[in-house]
PDB file of N, CA and C in Angstrom:
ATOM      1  N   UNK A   1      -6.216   6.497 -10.550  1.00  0.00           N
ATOM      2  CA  UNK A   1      -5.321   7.633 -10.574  1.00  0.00           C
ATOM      3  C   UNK A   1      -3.954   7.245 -10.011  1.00  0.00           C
ATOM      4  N   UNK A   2      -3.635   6.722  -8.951  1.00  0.00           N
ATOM      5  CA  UNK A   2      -2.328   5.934  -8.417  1.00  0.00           C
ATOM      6  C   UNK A   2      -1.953   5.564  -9.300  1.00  0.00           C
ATOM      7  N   UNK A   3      -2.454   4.564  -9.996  1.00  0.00           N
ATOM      8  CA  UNK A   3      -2.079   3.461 -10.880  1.00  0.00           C
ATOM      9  C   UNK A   3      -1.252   3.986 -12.116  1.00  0.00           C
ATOM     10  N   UNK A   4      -1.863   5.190 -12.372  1.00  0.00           N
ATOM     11  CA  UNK A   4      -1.869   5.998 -13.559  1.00  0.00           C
ATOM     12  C   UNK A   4      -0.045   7.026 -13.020  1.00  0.00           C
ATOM     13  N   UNK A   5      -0.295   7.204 -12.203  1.00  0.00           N
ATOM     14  CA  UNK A   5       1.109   8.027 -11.552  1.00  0.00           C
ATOM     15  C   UNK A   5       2.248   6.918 -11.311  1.00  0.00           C
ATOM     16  N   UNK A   6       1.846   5.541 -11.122  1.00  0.00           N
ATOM     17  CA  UNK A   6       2.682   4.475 -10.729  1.00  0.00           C
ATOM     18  C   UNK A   6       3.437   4.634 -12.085  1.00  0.00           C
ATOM     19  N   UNK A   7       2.289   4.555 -13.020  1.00  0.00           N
ATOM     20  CA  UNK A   7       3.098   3.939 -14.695  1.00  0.00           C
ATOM     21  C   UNK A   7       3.709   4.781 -15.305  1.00  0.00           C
ATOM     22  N   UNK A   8       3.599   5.988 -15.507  1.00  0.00           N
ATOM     23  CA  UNK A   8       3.952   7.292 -15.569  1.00  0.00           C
ATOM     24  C   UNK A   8       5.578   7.556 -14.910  1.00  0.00           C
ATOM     25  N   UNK A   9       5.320   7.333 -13.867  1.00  0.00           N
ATOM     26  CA  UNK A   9       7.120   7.297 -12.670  1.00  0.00           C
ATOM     27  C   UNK A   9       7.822   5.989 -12.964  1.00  0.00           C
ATOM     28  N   UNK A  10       6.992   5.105 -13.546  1.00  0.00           N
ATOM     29  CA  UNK A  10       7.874   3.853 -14.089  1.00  0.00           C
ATOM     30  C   UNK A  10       8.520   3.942 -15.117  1.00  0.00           C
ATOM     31  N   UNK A  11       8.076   4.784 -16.255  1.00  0.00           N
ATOM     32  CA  UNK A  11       8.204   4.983 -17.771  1.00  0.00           C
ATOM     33  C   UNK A  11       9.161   6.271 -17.689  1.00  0.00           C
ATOM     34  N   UNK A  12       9.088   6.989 -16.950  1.00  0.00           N
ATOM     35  CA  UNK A  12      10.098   8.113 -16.344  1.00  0.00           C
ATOM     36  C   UNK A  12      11.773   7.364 -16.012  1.00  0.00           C
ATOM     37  N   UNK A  13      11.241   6.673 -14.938  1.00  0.00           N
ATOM     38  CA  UNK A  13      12.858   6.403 -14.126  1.00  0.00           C
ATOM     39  C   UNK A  13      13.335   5.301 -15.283  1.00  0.00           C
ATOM     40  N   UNK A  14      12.876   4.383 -16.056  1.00  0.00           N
ATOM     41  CA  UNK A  14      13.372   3.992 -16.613  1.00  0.00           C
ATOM     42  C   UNK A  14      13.936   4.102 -18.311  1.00  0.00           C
ATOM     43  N   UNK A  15      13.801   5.568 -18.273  1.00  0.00           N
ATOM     44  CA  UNK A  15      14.358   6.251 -19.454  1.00  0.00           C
ATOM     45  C   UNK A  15      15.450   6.548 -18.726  1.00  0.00           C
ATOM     46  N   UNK A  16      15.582   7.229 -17.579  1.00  0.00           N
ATOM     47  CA  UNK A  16      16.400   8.257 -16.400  1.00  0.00           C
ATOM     48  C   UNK A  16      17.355   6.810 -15.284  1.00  0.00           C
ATOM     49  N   UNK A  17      18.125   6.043 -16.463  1.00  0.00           N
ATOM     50  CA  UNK A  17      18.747   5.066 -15.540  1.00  0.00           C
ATOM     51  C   UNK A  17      20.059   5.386 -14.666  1.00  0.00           C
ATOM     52  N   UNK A  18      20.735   6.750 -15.060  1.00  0.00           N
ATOM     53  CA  UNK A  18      21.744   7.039 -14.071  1.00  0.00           C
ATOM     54  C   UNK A  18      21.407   7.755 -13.175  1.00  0.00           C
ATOM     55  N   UNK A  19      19.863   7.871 -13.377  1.00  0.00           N
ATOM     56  CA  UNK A  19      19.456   9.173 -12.057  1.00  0.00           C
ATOM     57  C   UNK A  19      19.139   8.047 -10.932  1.00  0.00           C
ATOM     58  N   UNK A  20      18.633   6.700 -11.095  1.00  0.00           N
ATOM     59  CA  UNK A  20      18.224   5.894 -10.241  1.00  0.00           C
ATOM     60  C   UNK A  20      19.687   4.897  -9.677  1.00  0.00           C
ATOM     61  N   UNK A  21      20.761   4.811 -10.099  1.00  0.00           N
ATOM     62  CA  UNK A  21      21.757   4.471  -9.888  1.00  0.00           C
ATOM     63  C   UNK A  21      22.123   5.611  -9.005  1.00  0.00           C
ATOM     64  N   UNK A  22      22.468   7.025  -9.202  1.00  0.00           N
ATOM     65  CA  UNK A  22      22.400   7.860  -8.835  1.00  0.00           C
ATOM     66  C   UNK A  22      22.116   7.887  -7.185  1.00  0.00           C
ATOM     67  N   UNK A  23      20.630   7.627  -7.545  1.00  0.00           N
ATOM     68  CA  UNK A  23      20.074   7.752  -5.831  1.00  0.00           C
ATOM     69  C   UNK A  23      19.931   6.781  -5.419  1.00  0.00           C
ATOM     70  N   UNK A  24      20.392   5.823  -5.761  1.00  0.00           N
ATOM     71  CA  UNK A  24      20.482   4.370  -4.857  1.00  0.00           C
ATOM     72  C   UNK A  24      21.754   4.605  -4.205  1.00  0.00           C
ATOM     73  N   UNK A  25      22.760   4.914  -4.572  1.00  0.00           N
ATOM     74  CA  UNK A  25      24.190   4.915  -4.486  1.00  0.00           C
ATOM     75  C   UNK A  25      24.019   5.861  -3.345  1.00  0.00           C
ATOM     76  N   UNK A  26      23.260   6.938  -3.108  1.00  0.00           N
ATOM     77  CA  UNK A  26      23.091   8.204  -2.268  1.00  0.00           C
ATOM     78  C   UNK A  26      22.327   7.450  -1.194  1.00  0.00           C
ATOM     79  N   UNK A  27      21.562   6.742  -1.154  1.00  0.00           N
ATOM     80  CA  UNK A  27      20.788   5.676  -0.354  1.00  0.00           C
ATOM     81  C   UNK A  27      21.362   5.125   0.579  1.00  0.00           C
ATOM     82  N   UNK A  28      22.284   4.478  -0.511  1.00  0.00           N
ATOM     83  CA  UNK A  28      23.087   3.055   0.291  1.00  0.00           C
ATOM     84  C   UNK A  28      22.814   2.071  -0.212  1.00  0.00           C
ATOM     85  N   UNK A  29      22.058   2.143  -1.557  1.00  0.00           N
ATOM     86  CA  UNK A  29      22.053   0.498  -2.326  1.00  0.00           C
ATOM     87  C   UNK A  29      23.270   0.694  -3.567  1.00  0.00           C
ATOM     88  N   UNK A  30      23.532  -0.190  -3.966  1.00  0.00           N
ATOM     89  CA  UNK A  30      24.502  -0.693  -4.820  1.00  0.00           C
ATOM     90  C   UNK A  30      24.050  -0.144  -6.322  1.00  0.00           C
ATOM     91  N   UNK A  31      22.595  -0.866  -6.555  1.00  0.00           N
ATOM     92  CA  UNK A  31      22.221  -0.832  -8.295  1.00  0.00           C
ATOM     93  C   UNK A  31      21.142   0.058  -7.558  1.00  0.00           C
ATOM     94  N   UNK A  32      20.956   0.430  -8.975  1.00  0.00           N
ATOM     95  CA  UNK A  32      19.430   1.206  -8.692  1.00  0.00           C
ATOM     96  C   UNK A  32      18.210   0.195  -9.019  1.00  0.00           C
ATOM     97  N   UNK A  33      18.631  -1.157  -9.961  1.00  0.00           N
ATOM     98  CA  UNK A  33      17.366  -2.511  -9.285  1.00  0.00           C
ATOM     99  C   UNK A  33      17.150  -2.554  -7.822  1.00  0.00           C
ATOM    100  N   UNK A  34      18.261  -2.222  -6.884  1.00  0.00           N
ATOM    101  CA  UNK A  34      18.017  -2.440  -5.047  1.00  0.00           C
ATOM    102  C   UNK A  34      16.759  -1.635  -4.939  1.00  0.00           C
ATOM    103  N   UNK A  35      17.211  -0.873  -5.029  1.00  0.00           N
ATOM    104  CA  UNK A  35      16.296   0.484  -4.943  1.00  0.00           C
ATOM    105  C   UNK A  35      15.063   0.462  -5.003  1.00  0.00           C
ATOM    106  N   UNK A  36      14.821   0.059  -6.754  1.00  0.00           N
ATOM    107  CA  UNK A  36      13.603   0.058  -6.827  1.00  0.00           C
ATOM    108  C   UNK A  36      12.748  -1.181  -6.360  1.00  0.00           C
ATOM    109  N   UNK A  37      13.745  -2.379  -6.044  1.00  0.00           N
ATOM    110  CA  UNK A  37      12.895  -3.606  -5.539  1.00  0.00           C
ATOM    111  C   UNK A  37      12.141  -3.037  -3.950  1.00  0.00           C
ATOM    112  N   UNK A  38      13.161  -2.725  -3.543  1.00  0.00           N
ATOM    113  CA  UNK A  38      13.078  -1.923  -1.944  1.00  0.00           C
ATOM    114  C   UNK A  38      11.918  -1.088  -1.821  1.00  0.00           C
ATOM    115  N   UNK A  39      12.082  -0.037  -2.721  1.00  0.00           N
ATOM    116  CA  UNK A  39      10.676   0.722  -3.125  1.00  0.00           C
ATOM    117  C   UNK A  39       9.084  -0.329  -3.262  1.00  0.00           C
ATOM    118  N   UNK A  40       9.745  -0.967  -4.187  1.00  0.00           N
ATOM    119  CA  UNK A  40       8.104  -1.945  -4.263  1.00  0.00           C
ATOM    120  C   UNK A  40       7.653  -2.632  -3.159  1.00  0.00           C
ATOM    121  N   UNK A  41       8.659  -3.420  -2.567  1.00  0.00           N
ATOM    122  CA  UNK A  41       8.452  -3.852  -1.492  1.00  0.00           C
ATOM    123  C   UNK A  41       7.629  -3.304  -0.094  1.00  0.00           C
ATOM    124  N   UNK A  42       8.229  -1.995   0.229  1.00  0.00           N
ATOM    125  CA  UNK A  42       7.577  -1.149   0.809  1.00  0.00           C
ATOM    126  C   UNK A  42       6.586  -0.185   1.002  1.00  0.00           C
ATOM    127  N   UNK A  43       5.949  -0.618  -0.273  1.00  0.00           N
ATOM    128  CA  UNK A  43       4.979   0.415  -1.161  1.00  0.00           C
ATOM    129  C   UNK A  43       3.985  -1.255  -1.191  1.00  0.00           C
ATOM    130  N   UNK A  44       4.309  -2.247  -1.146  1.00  0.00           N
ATOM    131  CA  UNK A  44       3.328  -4.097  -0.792  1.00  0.00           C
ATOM    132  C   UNK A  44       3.256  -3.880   0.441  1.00  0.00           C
ATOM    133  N   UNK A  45       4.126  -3.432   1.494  1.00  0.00           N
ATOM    134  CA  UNK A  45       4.099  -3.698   2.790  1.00  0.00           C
ATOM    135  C   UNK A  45       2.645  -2.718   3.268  1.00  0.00           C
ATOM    136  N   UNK A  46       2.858  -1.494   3.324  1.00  0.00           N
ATOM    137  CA  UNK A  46       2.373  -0.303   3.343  1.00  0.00           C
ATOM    138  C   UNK A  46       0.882  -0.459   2.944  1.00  0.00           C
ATOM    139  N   UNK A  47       0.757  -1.031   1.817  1.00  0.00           N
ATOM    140  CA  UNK A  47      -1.122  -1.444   1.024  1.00  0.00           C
ATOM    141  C   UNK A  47      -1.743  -2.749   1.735  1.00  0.00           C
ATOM    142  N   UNK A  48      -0.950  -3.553   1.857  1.00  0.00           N
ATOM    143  CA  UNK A  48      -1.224  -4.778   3.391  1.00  0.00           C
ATOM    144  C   UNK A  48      -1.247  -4.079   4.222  1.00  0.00           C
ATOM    145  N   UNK A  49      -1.088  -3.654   4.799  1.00  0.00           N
ATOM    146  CA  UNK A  49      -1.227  -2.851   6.053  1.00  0.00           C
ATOM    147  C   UNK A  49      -2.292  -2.103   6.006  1.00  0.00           C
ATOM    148  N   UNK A  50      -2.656  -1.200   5.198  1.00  0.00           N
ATOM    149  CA  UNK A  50      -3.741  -0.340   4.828  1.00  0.00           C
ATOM    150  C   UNK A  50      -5.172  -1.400   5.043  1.00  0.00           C
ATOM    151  N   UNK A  51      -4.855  -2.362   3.726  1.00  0.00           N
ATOM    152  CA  UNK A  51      -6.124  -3.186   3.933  1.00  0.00           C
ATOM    153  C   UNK A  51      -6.544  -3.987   5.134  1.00  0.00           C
ATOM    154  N   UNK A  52      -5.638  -4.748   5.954  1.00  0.00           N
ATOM    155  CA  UNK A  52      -6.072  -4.950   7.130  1.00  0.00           C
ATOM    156  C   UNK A  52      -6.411  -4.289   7.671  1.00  0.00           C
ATOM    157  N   UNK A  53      -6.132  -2.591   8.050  1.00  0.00           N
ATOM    158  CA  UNK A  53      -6.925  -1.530   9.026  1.00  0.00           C
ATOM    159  C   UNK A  53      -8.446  -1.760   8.293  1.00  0.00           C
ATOM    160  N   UNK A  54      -8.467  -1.606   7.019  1.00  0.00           N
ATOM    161  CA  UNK A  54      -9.511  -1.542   6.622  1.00  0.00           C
ATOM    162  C   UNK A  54     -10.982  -2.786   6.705  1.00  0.00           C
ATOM    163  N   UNK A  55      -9.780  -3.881   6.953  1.00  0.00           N
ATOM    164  CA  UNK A  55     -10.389  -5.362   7.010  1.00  0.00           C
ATOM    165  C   UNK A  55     -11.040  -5.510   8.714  1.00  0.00           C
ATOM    166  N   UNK A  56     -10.289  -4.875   9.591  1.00  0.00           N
ATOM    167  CA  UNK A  56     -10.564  -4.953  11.093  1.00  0.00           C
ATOM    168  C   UNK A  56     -11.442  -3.471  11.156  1.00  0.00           C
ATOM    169  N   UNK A  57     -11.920  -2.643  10.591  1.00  0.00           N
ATOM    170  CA  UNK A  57     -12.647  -1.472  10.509  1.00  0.00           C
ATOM    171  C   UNK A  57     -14.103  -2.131  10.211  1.00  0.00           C
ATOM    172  N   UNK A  58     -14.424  -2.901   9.002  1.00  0.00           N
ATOM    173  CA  UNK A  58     -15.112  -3.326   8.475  1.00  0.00           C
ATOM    174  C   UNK A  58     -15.772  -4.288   9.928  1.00  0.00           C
ATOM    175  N   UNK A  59     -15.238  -5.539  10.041  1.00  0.00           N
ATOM    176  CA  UNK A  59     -15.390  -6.204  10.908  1.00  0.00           C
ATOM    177  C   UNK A  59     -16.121  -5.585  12.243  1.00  0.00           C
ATOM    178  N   UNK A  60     -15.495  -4.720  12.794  1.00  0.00           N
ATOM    179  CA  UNK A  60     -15.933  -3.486  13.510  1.00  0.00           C
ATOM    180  C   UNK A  60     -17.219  -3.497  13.415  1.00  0.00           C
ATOM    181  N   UNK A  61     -17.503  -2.953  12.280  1.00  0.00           N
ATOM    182  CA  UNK A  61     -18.571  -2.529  11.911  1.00  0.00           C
ATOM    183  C   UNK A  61     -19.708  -3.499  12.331  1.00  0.00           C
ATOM    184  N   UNK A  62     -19.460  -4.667  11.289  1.00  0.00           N
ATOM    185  CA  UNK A  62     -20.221  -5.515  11.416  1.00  0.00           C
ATOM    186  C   UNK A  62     -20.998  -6.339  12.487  1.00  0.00           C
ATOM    187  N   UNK A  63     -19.855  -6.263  13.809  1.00  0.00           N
ATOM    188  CA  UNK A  63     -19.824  -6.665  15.065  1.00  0.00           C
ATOM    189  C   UNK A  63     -21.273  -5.864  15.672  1.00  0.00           C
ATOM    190  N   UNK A  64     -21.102  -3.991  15.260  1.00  0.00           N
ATOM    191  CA  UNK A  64     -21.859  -3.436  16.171  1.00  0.00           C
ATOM    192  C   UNK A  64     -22.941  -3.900  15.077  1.00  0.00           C
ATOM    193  N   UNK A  65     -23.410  -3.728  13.793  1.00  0.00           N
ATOM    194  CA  UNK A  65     -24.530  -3.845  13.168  1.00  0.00           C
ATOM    195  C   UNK A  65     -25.361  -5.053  14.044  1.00  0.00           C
ATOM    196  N   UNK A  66     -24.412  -6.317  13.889  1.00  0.00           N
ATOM    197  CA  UNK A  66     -24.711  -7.814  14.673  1.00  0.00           C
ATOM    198  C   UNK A  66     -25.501  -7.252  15.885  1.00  0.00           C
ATOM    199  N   UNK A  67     -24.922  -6.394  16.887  1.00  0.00           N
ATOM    200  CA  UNK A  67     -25.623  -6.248  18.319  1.00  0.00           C
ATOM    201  C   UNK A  67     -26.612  -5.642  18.468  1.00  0.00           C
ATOM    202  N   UNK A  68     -26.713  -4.290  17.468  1.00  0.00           N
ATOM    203  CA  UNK A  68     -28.108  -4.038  17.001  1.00  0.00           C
ATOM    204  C   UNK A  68     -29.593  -4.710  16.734  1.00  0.00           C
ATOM    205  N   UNK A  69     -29.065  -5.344  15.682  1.00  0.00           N
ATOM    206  CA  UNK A  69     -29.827  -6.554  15.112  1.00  0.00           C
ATOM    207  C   UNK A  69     -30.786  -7.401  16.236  1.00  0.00           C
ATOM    208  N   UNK A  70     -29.277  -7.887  17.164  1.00  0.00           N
ATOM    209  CA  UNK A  70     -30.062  -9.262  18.406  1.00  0.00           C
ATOM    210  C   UNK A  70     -30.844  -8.154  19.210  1.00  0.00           C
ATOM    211  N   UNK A  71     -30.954  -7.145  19.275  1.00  0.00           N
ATOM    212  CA  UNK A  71     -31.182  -6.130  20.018  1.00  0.00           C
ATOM    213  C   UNK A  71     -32.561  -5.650  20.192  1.00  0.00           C
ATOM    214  N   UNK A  72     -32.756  -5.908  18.784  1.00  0.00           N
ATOM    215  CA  UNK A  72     -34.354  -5.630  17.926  1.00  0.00           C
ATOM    216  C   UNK A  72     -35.047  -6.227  17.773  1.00  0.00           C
ATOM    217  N   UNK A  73     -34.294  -7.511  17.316  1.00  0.00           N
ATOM    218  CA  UNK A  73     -35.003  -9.118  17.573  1.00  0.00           C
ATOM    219  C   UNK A  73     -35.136  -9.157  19.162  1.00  0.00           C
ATOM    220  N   UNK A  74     -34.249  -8.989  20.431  1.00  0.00           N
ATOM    221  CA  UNK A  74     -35.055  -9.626  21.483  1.00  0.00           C
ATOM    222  C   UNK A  74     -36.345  -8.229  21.827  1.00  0.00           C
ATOM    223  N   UNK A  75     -36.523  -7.605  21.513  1.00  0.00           N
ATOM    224  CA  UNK A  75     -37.422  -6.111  21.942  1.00  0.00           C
ATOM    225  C   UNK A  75     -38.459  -7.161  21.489  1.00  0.00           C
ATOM    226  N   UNK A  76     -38.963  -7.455  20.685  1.00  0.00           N
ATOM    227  CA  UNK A  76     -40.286  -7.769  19.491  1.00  0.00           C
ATOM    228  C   UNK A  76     -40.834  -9.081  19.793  1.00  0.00           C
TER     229      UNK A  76
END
């Protein structure tokens, strides 16, 4: 569904090229390429970020499953 709204707002702004010049210029970028590189960039930064919470969540996890485990094994 993202993916689907990504391509959709891509196929949009780039029919709509003085609206993105437009709001780059309102921004503070020059072209509206700034813009949208800036956009992507921060929209890569943002999903790295996401997945490491998700990567150290996981891990988490695994840590307590691990202590469980030795836990059950030394009981027996």
């Amino acid at each position: 569904m993202l993916w689907d709204i990504f391509f959709i707002l891509m196929i949009v702004v780039s029919f709509l090229g003085d609206f993105t010049t437009f709001m780059s210029n309102y921004i503070g970028f020059r072209r509206g390429l700034d813009l949208i590189f800036s956009a992507a960039l921060a929209i890569l930064l943002y999903f790295s970020f996401k997945t490491a919470q998700k990567v150290e969540e996981l891990n988490d996890n695994i840590y307590k499953l691990n202590s469980i485990i030795d836990k059950n094994n030394k009981k027996e």
